[in-house]
Structure formats: structure tokens, C-alpha cells
C-alpha atoms as a PDB file:
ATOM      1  CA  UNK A   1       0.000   0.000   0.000  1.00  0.00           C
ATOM      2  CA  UNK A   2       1.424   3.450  -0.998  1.00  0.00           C
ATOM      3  CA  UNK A   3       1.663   5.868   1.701  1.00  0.00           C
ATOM      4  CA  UNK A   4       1.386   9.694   0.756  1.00  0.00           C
ATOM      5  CA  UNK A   5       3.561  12.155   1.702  1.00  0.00           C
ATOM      6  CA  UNK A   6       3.734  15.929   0.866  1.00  0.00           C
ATOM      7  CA  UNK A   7       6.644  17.640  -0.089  1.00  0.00           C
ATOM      8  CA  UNK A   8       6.810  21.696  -1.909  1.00  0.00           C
ATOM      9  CA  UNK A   9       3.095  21.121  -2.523  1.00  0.00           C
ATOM     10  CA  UNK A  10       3.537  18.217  -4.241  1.00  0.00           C
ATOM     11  CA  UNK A  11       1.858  14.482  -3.774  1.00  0.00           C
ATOM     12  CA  UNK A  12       4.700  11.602  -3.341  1.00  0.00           C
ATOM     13  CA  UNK A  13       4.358   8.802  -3.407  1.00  0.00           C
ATOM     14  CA  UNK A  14       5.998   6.227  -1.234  1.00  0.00           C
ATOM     15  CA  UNK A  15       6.833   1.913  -2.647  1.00  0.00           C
ATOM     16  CA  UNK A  16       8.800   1.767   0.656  1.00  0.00           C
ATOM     17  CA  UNK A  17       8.229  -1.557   2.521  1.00  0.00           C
ATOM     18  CA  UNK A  18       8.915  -0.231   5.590  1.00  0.00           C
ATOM     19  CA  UNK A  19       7.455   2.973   6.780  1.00  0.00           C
ATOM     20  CA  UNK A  20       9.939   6.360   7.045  1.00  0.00           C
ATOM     21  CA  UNK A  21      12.090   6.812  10.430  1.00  0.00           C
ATOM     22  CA  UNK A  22      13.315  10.267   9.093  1.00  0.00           C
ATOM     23  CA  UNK A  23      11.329  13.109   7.825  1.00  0.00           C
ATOM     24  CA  UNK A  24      13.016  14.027   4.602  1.00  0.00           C
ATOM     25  CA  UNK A  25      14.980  17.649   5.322  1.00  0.00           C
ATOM     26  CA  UNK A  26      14.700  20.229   3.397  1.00  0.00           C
ATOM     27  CA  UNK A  27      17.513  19.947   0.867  1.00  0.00           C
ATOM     28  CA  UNK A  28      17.198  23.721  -0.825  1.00  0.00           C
ATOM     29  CA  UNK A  29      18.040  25.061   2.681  1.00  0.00           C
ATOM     30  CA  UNK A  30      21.607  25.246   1.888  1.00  0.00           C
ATOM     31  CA  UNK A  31      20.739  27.072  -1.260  1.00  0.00           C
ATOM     32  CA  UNK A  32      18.882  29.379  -0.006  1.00  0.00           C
ATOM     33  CA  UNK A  33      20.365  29.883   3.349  1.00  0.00           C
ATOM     34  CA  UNK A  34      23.976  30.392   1.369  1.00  0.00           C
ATOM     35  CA  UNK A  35      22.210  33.289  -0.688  1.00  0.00           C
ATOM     36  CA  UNK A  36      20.529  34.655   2.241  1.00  0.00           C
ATOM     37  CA  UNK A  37      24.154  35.178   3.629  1.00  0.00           C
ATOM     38  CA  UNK A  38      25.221  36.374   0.239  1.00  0.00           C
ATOM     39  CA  UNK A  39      22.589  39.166   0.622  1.00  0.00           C
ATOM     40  CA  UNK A  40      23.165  39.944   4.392  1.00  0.00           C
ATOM     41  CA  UNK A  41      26.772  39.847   5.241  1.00  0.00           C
ATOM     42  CA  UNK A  42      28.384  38.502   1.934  1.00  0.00           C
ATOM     43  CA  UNK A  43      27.990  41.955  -0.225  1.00  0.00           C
ATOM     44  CA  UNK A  44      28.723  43.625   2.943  1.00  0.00           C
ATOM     45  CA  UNK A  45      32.003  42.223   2.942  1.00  0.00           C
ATOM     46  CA  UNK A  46      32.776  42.940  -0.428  1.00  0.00           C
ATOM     47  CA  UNK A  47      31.802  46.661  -0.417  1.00  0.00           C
ATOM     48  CA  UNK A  48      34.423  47.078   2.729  1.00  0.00           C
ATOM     49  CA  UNK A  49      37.280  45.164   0.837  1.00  0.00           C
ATOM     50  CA  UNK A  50      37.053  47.694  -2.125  1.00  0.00           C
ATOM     51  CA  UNK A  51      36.677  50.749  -0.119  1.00  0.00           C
ATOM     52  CA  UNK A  52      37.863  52.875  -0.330  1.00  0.00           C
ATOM     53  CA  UNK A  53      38.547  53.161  -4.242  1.00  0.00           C
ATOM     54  CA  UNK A  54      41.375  56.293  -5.178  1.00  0.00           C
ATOM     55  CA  UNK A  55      41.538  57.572  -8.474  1.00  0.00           C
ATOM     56  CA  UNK A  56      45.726  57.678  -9.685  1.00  0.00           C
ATOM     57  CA  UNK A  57      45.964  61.464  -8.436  1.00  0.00           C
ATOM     58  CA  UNK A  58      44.753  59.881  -4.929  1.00  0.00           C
ATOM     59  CA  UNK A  59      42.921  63.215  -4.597  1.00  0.00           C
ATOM     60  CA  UNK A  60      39.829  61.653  -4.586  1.00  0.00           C
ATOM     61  CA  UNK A  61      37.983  59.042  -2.875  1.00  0.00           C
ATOM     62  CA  UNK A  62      35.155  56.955  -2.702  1.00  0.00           C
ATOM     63  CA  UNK A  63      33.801  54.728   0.265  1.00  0.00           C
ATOM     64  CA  UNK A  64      30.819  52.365   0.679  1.00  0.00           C
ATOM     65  CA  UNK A  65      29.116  52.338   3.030  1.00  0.00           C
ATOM     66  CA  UNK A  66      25.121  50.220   4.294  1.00  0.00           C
ATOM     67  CA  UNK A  67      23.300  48.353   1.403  1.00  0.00           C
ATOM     68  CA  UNK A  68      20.027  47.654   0.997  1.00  0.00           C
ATOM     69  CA  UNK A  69      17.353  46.618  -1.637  1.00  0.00           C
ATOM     70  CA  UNK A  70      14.483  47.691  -3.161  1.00  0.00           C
ATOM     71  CA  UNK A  71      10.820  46.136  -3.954  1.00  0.00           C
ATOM     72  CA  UNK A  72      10.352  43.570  -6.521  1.00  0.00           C
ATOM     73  CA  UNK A  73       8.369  44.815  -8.856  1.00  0.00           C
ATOM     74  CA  UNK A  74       6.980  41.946 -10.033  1.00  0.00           C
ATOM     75  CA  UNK A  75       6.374  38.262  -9.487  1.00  0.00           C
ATOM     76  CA  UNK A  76       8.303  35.517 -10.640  1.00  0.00           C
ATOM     77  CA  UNK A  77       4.877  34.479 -13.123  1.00  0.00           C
ATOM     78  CA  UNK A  78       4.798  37.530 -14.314  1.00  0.00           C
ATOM     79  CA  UNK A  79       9.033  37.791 -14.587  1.00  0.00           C
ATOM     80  CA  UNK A  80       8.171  34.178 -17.123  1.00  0.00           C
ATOM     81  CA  UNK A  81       5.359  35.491 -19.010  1.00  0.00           C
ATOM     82  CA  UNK A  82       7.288  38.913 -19.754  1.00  0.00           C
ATOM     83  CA  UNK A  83      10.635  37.217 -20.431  1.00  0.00           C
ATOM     84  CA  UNK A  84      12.501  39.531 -17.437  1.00  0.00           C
ATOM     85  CA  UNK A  85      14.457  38.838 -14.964  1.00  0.00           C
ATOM     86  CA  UNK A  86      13.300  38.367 -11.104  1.00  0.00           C
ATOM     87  CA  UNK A  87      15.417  41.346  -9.300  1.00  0.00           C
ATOM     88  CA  UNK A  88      15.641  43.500  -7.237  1.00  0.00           C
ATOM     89  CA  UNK A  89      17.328  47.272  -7.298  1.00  0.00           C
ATOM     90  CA  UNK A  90      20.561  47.358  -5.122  1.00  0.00           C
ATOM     91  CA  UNK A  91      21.205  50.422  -3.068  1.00  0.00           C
ATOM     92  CA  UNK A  92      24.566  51.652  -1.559  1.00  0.00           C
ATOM     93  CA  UNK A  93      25.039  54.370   0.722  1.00  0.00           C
ATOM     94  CA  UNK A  94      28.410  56.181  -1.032  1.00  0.00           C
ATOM     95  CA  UNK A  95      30.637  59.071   0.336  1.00  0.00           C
ATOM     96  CA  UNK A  96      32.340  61.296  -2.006  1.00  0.00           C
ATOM     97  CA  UNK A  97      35.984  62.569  -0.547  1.00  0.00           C
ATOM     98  CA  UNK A  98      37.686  65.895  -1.991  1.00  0.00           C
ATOM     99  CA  UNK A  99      41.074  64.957  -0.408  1.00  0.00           C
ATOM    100  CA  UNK A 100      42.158  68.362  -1.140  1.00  0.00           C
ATOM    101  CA  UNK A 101      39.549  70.516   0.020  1.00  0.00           C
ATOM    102  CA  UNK A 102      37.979  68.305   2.271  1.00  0.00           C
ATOM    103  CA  UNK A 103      34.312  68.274   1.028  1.00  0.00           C
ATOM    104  CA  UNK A 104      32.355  65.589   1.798  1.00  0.00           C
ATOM    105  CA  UNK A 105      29.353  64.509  -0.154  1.00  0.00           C
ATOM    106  CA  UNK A 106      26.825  61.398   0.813  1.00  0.00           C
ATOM    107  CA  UNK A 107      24.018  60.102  -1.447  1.00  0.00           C
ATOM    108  CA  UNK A 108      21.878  56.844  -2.070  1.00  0.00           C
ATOM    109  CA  UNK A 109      23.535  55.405  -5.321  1.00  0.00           C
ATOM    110  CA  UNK A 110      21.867  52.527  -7.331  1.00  0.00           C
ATOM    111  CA  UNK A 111      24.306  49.715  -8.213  1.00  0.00           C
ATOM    112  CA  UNK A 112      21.707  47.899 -10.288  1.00  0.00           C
ATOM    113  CA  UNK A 113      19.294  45.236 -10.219  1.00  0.00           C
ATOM    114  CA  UNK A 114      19.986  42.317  -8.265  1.00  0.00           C
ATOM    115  CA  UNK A 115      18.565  38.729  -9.763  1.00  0.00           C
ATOM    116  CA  UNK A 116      16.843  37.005  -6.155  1.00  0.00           C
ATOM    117  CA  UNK A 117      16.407  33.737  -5.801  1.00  0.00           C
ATOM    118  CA  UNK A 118      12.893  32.384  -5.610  1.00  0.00           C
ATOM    119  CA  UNK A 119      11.805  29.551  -3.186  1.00  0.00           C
ATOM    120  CA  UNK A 120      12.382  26.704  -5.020  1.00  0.00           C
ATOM    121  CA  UNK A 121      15.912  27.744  -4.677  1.00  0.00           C
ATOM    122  CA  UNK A 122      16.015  29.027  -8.487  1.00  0.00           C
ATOM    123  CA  UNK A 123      16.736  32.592 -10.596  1.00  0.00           C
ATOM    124  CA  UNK A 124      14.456  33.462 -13.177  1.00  0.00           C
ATOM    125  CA  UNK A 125      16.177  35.084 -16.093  1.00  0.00           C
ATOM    126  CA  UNK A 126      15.027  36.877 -19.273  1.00  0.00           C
ATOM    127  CA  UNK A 127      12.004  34.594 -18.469  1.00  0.00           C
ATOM    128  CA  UNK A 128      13.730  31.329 -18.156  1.00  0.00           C
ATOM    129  CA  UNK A 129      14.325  29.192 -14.840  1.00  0.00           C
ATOM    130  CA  UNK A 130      17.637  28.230 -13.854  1.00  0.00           C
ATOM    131  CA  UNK A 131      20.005  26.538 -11.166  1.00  0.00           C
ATOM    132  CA  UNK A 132      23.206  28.004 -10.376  1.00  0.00           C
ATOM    133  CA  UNK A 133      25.335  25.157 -10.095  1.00  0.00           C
ATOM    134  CA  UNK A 134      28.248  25.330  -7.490  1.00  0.00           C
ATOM    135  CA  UNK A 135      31.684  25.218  -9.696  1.00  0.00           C
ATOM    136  CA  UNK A 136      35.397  24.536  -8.018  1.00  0.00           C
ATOM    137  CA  UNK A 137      37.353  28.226  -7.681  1.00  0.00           C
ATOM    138  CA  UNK A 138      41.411  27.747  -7.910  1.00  0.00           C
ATOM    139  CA  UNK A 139      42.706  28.828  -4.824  1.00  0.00           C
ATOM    140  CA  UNK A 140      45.593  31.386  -4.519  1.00  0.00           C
ATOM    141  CA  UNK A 141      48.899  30.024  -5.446  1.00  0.00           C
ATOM    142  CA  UNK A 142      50.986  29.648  -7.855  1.00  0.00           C
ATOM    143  CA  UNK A 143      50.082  26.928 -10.796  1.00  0.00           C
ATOM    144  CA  UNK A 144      52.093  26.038 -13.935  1.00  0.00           C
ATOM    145  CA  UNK A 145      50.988  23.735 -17.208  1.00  0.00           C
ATOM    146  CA  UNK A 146      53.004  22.802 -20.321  1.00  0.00           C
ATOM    147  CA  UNK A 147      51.438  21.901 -24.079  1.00  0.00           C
ATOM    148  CA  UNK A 148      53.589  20.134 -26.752  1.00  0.00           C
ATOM    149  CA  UNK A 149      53.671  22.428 -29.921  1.00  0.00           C
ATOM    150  CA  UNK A 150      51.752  20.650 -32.751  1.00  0.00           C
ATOM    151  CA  UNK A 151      54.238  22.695 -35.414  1.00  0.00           C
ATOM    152  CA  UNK A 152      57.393  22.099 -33.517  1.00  0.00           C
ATOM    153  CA  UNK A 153      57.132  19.217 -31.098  1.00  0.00           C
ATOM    154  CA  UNK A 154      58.725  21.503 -28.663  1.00  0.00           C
ATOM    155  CA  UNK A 155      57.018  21.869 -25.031  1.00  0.00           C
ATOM    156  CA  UNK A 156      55.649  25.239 -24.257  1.00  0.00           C
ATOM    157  CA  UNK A 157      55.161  26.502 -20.606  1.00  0.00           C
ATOM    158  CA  UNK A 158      53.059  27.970 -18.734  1.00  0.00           C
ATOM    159  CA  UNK A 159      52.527  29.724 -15.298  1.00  0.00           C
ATOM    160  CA  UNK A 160      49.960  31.595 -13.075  1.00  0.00           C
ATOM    161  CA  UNK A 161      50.086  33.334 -10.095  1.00  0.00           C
ATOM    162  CA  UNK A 162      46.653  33.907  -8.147  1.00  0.00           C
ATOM    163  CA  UNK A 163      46.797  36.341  -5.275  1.00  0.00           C
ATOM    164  CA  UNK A 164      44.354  36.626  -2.272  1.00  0.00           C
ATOM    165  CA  UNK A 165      43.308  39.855  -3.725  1.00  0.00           C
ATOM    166  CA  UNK A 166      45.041  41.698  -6.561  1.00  0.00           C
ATOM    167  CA  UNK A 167      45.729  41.170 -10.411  1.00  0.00           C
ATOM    168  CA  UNK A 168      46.586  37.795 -11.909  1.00  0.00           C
ATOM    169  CA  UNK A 169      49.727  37.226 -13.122  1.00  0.00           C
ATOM    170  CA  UNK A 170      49.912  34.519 -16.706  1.00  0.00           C
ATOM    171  CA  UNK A 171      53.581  33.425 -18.187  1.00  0.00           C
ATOM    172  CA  UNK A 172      54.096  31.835 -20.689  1.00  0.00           C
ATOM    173  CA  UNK A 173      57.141  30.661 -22.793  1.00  0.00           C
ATOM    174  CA  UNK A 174      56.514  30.269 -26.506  1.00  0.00           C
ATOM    175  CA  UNK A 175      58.375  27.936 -29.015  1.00  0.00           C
ATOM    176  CA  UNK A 176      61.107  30.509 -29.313  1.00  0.00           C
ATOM    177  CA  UNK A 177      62.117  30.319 -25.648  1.00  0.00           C
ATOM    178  CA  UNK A 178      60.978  34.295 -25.337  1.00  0.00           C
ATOM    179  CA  UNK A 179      59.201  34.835 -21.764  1.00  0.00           C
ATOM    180  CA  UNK A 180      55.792  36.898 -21.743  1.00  0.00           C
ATOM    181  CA  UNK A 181      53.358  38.061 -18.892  1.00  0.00           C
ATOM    182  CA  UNK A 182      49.689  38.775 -18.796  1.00  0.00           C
ATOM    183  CA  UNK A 183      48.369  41.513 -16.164  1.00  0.00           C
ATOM    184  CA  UNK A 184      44.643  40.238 -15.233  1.00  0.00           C
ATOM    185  CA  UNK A 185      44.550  39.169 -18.593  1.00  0.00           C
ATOM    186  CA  UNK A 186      45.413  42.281 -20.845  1.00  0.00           C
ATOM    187  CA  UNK A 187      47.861  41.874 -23.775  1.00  0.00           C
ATOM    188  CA  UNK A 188      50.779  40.333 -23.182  1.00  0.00           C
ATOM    189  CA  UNK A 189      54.196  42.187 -22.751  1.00  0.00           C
ATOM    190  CA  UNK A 190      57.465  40.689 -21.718  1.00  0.00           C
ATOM    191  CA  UNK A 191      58.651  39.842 -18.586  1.00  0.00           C
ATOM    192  CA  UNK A 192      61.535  41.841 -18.611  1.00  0.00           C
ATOM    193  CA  UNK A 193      59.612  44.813 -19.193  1.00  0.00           C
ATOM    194  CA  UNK A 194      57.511  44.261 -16.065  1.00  0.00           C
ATOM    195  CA  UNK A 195      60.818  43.399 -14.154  1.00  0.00           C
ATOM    196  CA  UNK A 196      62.706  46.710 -15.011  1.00  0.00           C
ATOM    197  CA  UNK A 197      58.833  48.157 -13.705  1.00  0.00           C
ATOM    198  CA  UNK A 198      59.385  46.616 -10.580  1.00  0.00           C
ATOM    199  CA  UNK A 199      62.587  47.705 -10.154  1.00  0.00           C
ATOM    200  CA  UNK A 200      64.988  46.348 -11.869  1.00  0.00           C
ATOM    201  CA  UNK A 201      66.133  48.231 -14.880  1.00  0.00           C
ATOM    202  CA  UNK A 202      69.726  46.731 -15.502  1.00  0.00           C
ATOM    203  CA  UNK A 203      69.749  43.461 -17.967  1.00  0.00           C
ATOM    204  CA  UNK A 204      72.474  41.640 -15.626  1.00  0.00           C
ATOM    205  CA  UNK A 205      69.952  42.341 -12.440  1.00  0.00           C
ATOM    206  CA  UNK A 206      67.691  40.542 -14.194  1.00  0.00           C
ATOM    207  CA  UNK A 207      69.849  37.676 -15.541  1.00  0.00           C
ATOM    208  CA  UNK A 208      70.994  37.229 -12.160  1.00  0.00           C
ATOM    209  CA  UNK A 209      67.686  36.383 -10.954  1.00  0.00           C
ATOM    210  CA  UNK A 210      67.275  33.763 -12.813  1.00  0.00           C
ATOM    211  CA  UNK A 211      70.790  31.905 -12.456  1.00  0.00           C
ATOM    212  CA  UNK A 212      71.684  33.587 -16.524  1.00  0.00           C
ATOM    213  CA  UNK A 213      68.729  31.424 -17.663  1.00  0.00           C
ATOM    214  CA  UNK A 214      68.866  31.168 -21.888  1.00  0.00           C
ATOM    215  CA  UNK A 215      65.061  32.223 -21.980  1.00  0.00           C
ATOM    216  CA  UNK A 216      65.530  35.448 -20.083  1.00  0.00           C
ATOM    217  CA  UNK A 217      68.711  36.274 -22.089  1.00  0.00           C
ATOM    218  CA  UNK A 218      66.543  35.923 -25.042  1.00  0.00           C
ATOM    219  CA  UNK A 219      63.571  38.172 -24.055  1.00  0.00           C
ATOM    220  CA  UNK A 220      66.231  40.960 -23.095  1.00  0.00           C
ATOM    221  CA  UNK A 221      67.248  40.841 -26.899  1.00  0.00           C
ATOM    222  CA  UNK A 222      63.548  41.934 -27.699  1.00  0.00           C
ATOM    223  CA  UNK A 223      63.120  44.330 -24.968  1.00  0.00           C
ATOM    224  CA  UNK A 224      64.010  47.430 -26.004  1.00  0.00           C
ATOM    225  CA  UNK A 225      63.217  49.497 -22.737  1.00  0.00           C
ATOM    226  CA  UNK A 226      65.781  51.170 -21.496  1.00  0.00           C
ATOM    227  CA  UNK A 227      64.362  52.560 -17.579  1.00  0.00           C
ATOM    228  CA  UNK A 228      62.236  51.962 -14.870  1.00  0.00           C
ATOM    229  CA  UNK A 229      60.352  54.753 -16.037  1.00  0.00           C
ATOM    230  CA  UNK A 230      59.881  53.471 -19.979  1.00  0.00           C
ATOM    231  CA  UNK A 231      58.456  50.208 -18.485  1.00  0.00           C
ATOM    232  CA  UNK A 232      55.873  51.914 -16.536  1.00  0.00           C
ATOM    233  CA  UNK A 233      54.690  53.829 -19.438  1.00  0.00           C
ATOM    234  CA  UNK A 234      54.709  50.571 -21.334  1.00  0.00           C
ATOM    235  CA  UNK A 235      52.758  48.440 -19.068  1.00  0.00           C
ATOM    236  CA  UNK A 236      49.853  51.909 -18.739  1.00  0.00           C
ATOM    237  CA  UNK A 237      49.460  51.948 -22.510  1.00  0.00           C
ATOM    238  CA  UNK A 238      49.168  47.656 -22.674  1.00  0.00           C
ATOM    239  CA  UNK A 239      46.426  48.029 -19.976  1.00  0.00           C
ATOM    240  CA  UNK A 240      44.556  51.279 -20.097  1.00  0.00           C
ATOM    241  CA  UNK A 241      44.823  51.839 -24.446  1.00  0.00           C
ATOM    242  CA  UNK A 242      43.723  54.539 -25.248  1.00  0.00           C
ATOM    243  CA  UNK A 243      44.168  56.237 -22.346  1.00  0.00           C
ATOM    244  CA  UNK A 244      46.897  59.310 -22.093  1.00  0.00           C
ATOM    245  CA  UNK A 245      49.860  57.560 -20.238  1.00  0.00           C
ATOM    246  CA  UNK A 246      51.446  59.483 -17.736  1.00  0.00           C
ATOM    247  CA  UNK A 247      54.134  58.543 -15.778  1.00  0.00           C
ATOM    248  CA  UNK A 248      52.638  59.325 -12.358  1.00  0.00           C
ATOM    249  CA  UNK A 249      49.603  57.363 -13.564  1.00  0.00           C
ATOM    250  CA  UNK A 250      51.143  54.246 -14.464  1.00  0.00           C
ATOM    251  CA  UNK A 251      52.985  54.544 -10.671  1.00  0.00           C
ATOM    252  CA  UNK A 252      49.031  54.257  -9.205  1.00  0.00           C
ATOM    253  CA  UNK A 253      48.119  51.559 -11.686  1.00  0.00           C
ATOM    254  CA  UNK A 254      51.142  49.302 -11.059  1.00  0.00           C
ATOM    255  CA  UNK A 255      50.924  49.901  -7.033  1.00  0.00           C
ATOM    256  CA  UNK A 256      47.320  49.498  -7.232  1.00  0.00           C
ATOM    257  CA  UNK A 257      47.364  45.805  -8.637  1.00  0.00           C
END
């Protein structure tokens, strides 16, 4: 004999030849309880790791400060039947800071609308349902990879450093042993230029480093900056094109990363 049970609104129905010891839990809890925290304390967290946020003069500032949100305007029926998305608008308190003149100005700014999850644990999107599906995040460190070169048989290598909190660094060395670096995934410059950047402008400073290693000796041969101050300006234009490069600019970008 079937015994009913009732579960979201839902008849089941149970074959079991033994009745249930254990009510089944409530397995969207974790989904919902996780994005409960997300909205609570998790954006919270996020506004005070960014703030304050300095433009490259550092004359100016910005903090964040409370969030909150605003009324759904409409159901999650209506979201389907209108192909929009279930949201709501996401408010953050934000003070303005004149560094120079000390002028302070506070206002309600809106950050955009924020999709919200429903009860069955889902997001409704242009009108569709869907799951967000947990996915594995790399954890800071330092990873590397090599790929065989289909042209050349020769083994190409790879490396990537993820911070805590910062820009990612990618290397990589191609089939002509000539070492190349990736800022947070702009185009790539080489190594050497982001070296002398750092620091270290003379070509045996940098050789040194790396015990005279062939592949370094052969990206100095293409690098044709000269100073620290050349590499800045190279590494502003690679990230920010199109932007006028100054050098006291590019100092904020790099330290900023």
C-alpha cells in the first residue's frame, strides 16, 4: 500500500516496505540559506574590501558604506510570461571625498538590479528558470601547465600566479624560448619589461635572478626598454589603451594591482 507524503506542494508517493524513520529535510536550505548570507553579510564584505577606491591622483575618494534593496516589482509568473528577470534594485550608501579641500558629499547610489532567488531555490532570467550550479574556484597560489607544440614538437610553458586579492599574473614561454606576462589578462608584454617596472632596470639584475637562464637572455634581446620609467609607461598603454599615459599614472596603476 502506498503511503502519501507531501513535499513543496507536491503528492509523493511512497513503494517503501517499511514505513519512514526520518522526515526528509529540506535539501534547498543550503541554497537558499547560502544566498541569504550572500545578501546579508556577503555583499557587505565585499563593499568594505574595495573601499575605499582612489583615483591615480589619490585626490579623490570613494567609500561604501550600508546596502540595501528595493521592492520587486513583479512576481516571478509575471518575470516568465514577460521574459525579465526576477530582481531587485541594489542600493549603496556612497561618500564622495575631496582629499584636497575636504568636502564631503553622501548620497543613495543605485548599483543595479539584483537577480533574487525564488523559493524553489532558483533565478528566473530573461524569463527562463535556472540553477546556479556550485563550480570549483582555484585557490591562490601559484600553478604552472606545459602543451607540446603541434608545429614544432617543442614543449611550451606555462605559469599563473593567483593572489588573495590583486591582479593575476599569466607566463608563458613560446616555441622561441621568449618569456611573456599577462596583467589580469590584458595583452601580453614581456617579462623583462615588467621586471625593469618593478625595479629592476639593468639586464644583468635581471639575468641574475634567474641563475643567466637562456630564456631570459633571449627576451632581453627583444626588450628594447631602457628605464624603470619606460616600463611603466609601457605596461599603462598595454592596460589602459587609449588612455593618455602618464608617468605618475602608471605609478598608481602598477601599485594598485
Amino acid at each position: 500500500m502506498t503511503r502519501p507524503a507531501h513535499l513543496w506542494k507536491k503528492k509523493r508517493l511512497s513503494f517503501a516496505k517499511t514505513p519512514e524513520v526520518l522526515e526528509v529535510p529540506d535539501l534547498l536550505e543550503i541554497q537558499r540559506g547560502s544566498f541569504q548570507w550572500l545578501l546579508k553579510d556577503g555583499l557587505a564584505e565585499t563593499f568594505k574590501d574595495i573601499s575605499p577606491i582612489e583615483d591615480f591622483s589619490r585626490k579623490f575618494a570613494m567609500e561604501f558604506g550600508a546596502h540595501d534593496f528595493g521592492e520587486i516589482k513583479f512576481s516571478v509568473d509575471e518575470c516568465k510570461e514577460r521574459d525579465m528577470t526576477y530582481s531587485a534594485p541594489l542600493f549603496v550608501q556612497v561618500r564622495f571625498i575631496n582629499k584636497e579641500t575636504g568636502e564631503i558629499k553622501e548620497q543613495q547610489v543605485f548599483m543595479g538590479d539584483f537577480a533574487m532567488m525564488t523559493d524553489k531555490g532558483t533565478f528566473t532570467v530573461n524569463g527562463t528558470e535556472r540553477v546556479v550550479v556550485p563550480q570549483l574556484v582555484r585557490s591562490p597560489g601559484v600553478y604552472y601547465d606545459r602543451e607540446m607544440d603541434k608545429l614544432t614538437d617543442k614543449q611550451l610553458f606555462y605559469g599563473k600566479v593567483i593572489p588573495n586579492r590583486g591582479a593575476w599574473l599569466e607566463l608563458e614561454i613560446d616555441k622561441k624560448d621568449v618569456v611573456s606576462i599577462r596583467i589580469d589578462r590584458k595583452r601580453k608584454l614581456l617579462v623583462t619589461t615588467f621586471l625593469k617596472a618593478m625595479g629592476y632596470e639593468s639586464s644583468q639584475q635581471i639575468l641574475d635572478l634567474f641563475g643567466g637562464a637562456e630564456c631570459i637572455r633571449k627576451t632581453l634581446e627583444r626588450d628594447n626598454i631602457g628605464t624603470r620609467d619606460d616600463a611603466l609607461i609601457e605596461i599603462y598603454m598595454k592596460i589602459r589603451p587609449g588612455e593618455p599615459p602618464t608617468l605618475e599614472n602608471a605609478k598608481g596603476l602598477l601599485d594598485s594591482l
